[in-house]
PDB file of N, CA and C in Angstrom:
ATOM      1  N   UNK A   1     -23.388  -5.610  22.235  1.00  0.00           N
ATOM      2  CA  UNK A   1     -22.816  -5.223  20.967  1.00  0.00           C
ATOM      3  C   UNK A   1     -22.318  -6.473  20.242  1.00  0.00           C
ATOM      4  N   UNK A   2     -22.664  -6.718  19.023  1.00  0.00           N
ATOM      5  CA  UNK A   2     -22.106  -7.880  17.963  1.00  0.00           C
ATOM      6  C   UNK A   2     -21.484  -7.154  17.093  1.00  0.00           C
ATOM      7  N   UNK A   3     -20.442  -8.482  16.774  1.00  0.00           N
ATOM      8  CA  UNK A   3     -19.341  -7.636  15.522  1.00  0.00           C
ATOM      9  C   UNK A   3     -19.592  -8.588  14.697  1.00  0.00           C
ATOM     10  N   UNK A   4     -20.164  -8.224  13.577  1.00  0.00           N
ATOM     11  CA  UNK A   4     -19.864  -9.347  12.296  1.00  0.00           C
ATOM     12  C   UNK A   4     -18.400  -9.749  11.927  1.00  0.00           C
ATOM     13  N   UNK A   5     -18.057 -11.325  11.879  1.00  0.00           N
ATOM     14  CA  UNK A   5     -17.039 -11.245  11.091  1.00  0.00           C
ATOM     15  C   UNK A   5     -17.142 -11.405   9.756  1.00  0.00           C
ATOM     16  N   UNK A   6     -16.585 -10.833   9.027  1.00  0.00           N
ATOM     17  CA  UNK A   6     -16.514 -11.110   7.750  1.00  0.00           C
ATOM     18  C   UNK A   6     -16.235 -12.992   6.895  1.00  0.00           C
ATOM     19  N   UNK A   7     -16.305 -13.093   6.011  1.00  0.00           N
ATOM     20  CA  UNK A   7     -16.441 -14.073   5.687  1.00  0.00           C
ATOM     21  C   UNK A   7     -15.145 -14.219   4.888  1.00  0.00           C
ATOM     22  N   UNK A   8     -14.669 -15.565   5.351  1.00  0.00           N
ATOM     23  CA  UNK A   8     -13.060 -15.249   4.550  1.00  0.00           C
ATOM     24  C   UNK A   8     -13.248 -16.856   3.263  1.00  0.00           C
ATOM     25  N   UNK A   9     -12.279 -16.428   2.251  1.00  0.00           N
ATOM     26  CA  UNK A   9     -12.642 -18.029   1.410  1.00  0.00           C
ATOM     27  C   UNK A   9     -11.054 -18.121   1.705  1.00  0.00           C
ATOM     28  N   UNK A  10     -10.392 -19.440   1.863  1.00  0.00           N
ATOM     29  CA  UNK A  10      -9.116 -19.829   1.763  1.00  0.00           C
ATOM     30  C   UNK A  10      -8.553 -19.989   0.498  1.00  0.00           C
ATOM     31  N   UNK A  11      -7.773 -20.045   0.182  1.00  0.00           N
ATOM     32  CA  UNK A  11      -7.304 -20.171  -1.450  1.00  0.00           C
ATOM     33  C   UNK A  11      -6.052 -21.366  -1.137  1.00  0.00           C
ATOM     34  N   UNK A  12      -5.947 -21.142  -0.580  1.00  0.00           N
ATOM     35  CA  UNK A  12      -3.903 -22.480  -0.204  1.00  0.00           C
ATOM     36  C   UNK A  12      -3.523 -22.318   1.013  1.00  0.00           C
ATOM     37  N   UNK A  13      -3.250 -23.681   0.981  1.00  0.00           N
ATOM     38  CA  UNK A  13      -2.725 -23.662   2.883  1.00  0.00           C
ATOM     39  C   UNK A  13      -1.176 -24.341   2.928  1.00  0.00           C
ATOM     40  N   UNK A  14      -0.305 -23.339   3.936  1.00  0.00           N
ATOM     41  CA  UNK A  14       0.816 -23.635   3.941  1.00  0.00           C
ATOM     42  C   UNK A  14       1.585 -24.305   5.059  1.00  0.00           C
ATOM     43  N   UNK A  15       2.363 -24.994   5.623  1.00  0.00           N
ATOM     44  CA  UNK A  15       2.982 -25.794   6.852  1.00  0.00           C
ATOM     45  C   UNK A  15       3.668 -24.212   7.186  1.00  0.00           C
ATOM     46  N   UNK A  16       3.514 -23.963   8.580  1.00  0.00           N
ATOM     47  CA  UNK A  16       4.182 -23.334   8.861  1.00  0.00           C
ATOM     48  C   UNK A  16       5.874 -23.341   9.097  1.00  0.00           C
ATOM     49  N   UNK A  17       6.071 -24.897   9.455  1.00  0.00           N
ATOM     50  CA  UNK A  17       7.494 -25.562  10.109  1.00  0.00           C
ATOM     51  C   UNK A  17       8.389 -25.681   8.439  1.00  0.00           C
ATOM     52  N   UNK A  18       7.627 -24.815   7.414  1.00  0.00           N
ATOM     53  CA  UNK A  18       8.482 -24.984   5.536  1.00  0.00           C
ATOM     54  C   UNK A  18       9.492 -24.103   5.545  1.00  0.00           C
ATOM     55  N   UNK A  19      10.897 -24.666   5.897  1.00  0.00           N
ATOM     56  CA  UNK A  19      12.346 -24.163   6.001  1.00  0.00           C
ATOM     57  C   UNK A  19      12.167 -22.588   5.684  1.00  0.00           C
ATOM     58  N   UNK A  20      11.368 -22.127   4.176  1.00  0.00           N
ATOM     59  CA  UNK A  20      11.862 -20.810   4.205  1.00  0.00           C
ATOM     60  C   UNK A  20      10.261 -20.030   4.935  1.00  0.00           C
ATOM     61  N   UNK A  21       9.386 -20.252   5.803  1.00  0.00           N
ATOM     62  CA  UNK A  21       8.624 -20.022   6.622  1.00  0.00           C
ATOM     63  C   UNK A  21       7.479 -19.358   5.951  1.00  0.00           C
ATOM     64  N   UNK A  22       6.752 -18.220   6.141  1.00  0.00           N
ATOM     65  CA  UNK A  22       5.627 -17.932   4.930  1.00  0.00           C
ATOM     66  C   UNK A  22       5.897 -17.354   3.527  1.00  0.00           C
ATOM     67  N   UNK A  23       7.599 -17.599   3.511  1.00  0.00           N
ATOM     68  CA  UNK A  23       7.357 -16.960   1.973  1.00  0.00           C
ATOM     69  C   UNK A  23       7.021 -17.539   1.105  1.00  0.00           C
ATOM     70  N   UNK A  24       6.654 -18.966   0.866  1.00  0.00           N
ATOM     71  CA  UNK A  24       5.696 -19.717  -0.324  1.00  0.00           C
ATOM     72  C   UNK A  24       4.200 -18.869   0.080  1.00  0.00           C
ATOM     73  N   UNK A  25       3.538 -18.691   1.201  1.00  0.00           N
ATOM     74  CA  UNK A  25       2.157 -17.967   1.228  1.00  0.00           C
ATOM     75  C   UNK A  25       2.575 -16.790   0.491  1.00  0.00           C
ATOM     76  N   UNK A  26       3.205 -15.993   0.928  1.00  0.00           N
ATOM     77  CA  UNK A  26       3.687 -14.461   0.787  1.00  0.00           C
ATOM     78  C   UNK A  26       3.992 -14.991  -0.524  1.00  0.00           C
ATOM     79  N   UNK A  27       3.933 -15.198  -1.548  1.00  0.00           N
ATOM     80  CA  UNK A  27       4.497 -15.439  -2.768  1.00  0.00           C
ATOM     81  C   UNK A  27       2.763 -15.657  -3.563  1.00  0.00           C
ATOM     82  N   UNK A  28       2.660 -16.897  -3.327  1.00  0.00           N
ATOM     83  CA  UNK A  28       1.344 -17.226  -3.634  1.00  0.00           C
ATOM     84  C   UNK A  28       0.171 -16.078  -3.152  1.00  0.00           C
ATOM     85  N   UNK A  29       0.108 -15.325  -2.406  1.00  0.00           N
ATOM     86  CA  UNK A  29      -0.859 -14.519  -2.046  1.00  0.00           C
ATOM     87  C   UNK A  29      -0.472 -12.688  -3.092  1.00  0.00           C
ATOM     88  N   UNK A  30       0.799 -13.006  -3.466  1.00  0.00           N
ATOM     89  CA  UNK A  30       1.192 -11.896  -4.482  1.00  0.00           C
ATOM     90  C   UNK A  30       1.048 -12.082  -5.387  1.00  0.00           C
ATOM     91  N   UNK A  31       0.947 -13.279  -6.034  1.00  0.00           N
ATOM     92  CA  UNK A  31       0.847 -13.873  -7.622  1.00  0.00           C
ATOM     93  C   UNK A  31      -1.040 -13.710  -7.828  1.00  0.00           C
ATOM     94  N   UNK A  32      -1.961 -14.321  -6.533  1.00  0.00           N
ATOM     95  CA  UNK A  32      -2.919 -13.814  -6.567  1.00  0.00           C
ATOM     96  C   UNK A  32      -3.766 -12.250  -6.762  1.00  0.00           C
ATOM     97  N   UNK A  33      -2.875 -11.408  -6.108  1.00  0.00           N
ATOM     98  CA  UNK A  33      -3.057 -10.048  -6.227  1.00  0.00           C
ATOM     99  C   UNK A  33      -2.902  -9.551  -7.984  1.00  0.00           C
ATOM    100  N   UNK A  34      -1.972 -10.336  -8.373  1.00  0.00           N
ATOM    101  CA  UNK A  34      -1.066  -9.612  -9.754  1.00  0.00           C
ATOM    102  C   UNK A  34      -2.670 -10.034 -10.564  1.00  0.00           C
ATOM    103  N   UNK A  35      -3.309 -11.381  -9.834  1.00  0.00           N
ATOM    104  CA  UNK A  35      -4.458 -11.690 -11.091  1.00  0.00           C
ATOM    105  C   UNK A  35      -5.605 -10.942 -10.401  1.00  0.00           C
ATOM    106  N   UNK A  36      -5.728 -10.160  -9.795  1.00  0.00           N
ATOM    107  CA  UNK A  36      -6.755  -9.402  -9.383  1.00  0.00           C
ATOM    108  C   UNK A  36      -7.574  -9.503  -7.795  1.00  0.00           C
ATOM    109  N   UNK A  37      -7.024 -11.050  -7.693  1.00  0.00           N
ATOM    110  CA  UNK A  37      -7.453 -11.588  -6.205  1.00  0.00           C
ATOM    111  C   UNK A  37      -6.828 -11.262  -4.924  1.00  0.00           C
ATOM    112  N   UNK A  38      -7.910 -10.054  -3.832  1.00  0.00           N
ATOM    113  CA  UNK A  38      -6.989  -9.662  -3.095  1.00  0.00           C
ATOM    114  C   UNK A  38      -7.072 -10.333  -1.949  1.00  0.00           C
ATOM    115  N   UNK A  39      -5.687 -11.073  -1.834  1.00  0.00           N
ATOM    116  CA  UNK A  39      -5.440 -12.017  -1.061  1.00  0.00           C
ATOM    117  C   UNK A  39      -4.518 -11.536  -0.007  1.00  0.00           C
ATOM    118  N   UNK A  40      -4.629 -12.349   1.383  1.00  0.00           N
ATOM    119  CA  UNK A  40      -3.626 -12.095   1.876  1.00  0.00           C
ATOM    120  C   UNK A  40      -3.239 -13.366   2.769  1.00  0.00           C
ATOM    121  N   UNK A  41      -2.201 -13.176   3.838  1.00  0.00           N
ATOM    122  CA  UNK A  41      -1.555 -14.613   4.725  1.00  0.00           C
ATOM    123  C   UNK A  41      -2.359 -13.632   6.043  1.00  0.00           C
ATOM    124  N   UNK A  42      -2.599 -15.061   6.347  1.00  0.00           N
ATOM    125  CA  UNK A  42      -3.088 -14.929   7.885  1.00  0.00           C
ATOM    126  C   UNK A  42      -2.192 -16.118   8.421  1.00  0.00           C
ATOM    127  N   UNK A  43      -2.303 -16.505   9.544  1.00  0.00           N
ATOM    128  CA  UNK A  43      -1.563 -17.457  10.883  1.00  0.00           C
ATOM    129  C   UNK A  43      -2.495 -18.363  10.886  1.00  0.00           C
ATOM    130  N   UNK A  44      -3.100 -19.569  10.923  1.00  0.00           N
ATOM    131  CA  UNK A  44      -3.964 -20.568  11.836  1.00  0.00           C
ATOM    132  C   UNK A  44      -2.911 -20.852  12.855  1.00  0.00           C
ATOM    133  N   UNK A  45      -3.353 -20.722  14.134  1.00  0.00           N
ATOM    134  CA  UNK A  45      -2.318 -21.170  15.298  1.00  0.00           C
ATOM    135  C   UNK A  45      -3.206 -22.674  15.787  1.00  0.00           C
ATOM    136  N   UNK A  46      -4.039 -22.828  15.281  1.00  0.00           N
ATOM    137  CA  UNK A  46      -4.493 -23.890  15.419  1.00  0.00           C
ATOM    138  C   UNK A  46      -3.933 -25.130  14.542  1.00  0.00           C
ATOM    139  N   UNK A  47      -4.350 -24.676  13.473  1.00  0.00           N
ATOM    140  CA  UNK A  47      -3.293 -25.659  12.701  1.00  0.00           C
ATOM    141  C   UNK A  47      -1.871 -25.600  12.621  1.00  0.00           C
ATOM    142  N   UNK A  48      -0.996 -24.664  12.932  1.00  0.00           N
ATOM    143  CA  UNK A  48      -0.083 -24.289  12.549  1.00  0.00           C
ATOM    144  C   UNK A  48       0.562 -24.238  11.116  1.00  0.00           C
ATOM    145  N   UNK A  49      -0.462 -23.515  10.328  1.00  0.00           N
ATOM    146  CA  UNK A  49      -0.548 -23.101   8.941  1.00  0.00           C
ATOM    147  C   UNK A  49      -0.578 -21.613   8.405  1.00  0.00           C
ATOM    148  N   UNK A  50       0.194 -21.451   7.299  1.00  0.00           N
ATOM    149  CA  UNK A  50      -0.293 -19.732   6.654  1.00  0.00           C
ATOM    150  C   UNK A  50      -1.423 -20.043   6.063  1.00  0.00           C
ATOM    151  N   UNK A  51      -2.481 -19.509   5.976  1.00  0.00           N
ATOM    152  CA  UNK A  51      -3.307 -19.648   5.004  1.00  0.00           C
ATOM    153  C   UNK A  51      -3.523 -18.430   4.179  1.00  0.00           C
ATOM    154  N   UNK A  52      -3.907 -18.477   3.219  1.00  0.00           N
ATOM    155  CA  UNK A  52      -3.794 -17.196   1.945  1.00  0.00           C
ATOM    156  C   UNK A  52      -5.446 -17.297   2.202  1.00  0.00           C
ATOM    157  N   UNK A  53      -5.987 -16.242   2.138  1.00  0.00           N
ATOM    158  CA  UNK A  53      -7.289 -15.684   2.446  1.00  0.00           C
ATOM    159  C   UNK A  53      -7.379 -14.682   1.558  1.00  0.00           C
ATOM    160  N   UNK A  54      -8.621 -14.710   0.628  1.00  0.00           N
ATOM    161  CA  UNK A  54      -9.818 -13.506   0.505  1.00  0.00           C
ATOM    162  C   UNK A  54     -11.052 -13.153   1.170  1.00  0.00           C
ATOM    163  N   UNK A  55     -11.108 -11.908   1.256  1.00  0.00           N
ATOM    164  CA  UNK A  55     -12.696 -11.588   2.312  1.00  0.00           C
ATOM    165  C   UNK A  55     -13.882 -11.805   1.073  1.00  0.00           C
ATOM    166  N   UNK A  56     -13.412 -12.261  -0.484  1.00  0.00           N
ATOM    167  CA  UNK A  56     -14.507 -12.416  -1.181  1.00  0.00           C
ATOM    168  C   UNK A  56     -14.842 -13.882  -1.578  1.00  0.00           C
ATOM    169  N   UNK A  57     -15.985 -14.008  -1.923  1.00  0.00           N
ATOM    170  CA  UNK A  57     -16.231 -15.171  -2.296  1.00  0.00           C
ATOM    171  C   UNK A  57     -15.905 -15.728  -3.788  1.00  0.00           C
ATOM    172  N   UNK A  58     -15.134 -16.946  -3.822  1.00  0.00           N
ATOM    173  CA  UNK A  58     -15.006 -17.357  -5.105  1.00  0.00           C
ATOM    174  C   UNK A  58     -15.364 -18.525  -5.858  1.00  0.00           C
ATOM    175  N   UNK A  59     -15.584 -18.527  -7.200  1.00  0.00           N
ATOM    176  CA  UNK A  59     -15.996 -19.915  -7.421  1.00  0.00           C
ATOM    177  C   UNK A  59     -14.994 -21.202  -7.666  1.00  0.00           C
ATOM    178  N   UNK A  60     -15.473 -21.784  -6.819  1.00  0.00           N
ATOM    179  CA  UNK A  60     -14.400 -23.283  -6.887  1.00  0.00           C
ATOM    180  C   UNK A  60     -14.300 -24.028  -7.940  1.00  0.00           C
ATOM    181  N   UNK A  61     -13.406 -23.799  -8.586  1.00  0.00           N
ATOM    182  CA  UNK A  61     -13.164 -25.051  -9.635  1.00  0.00           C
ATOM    183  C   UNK A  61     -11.758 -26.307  -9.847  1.00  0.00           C
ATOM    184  N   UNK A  62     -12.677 -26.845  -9.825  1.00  0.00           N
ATOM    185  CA  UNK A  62     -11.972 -28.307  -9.673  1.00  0.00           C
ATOM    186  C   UNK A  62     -10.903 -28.593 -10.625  1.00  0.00           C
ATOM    187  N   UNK A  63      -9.843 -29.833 -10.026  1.00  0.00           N
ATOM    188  CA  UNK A  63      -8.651 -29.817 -10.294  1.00  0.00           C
ATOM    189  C   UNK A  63      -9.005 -30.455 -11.696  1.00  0.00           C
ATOM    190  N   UNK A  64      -8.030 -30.387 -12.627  1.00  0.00           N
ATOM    191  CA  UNK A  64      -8.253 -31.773 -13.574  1.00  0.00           C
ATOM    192  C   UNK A  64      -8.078 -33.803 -13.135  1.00  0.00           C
ATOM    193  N   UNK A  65      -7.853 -33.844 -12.177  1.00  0.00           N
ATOM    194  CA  UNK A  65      -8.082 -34.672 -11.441  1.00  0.00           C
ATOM    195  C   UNK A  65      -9.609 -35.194 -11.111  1.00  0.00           C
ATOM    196  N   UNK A  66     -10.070 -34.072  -9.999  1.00  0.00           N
ATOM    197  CA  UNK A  66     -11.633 -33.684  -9.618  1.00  0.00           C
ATOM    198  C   UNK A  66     -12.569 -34.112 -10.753  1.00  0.00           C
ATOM    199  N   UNK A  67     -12.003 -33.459 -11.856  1.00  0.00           N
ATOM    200  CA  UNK A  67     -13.284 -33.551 -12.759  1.00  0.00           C
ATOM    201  C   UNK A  67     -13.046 -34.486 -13.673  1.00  0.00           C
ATOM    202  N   UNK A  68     -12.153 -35.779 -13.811  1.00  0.00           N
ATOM    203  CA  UNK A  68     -12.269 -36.869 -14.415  1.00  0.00           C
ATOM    204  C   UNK A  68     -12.969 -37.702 -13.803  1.00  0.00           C
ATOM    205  N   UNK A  69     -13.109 -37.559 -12.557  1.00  0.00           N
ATOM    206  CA  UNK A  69     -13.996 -38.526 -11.572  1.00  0.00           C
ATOM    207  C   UNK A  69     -15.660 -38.670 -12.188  1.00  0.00           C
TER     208      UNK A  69
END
């Protein structure tokens, strides 16, 4: 038996050890929702990071930084 996993896109990654703990994710992953993007916090225990995740794919666009280059 195989289980597909779904395909996740990251949107922002957070330090887990950030004094007030995932509520910058939990914040940022609600401000995403309000614009339509349903996001949520997952754990990396590998990195020891929140990361804000969608199961959809999105298009990347670059910082204004990125695109003076």
């Amino acid at each position: 038996m195989t289980t597909a996993t779904p395909s996740r896109t990251v949107l922002e990654r957070f330090p887990a050890g950030h004094p007030r703990g995932s509520w910058p994710a939990d914040e940022y992953a609600t401000a995403q929702r309000v614009q339509g993007t349903n996001a949520h916090v997952v754990m990396d225990l590998t990195t020891d990071q929140f990361l804000v995740v969608t199961d959809t794919t999105t298009r990347y666009l670059p910082t204004e930084q990125e695109s003076t280059r």
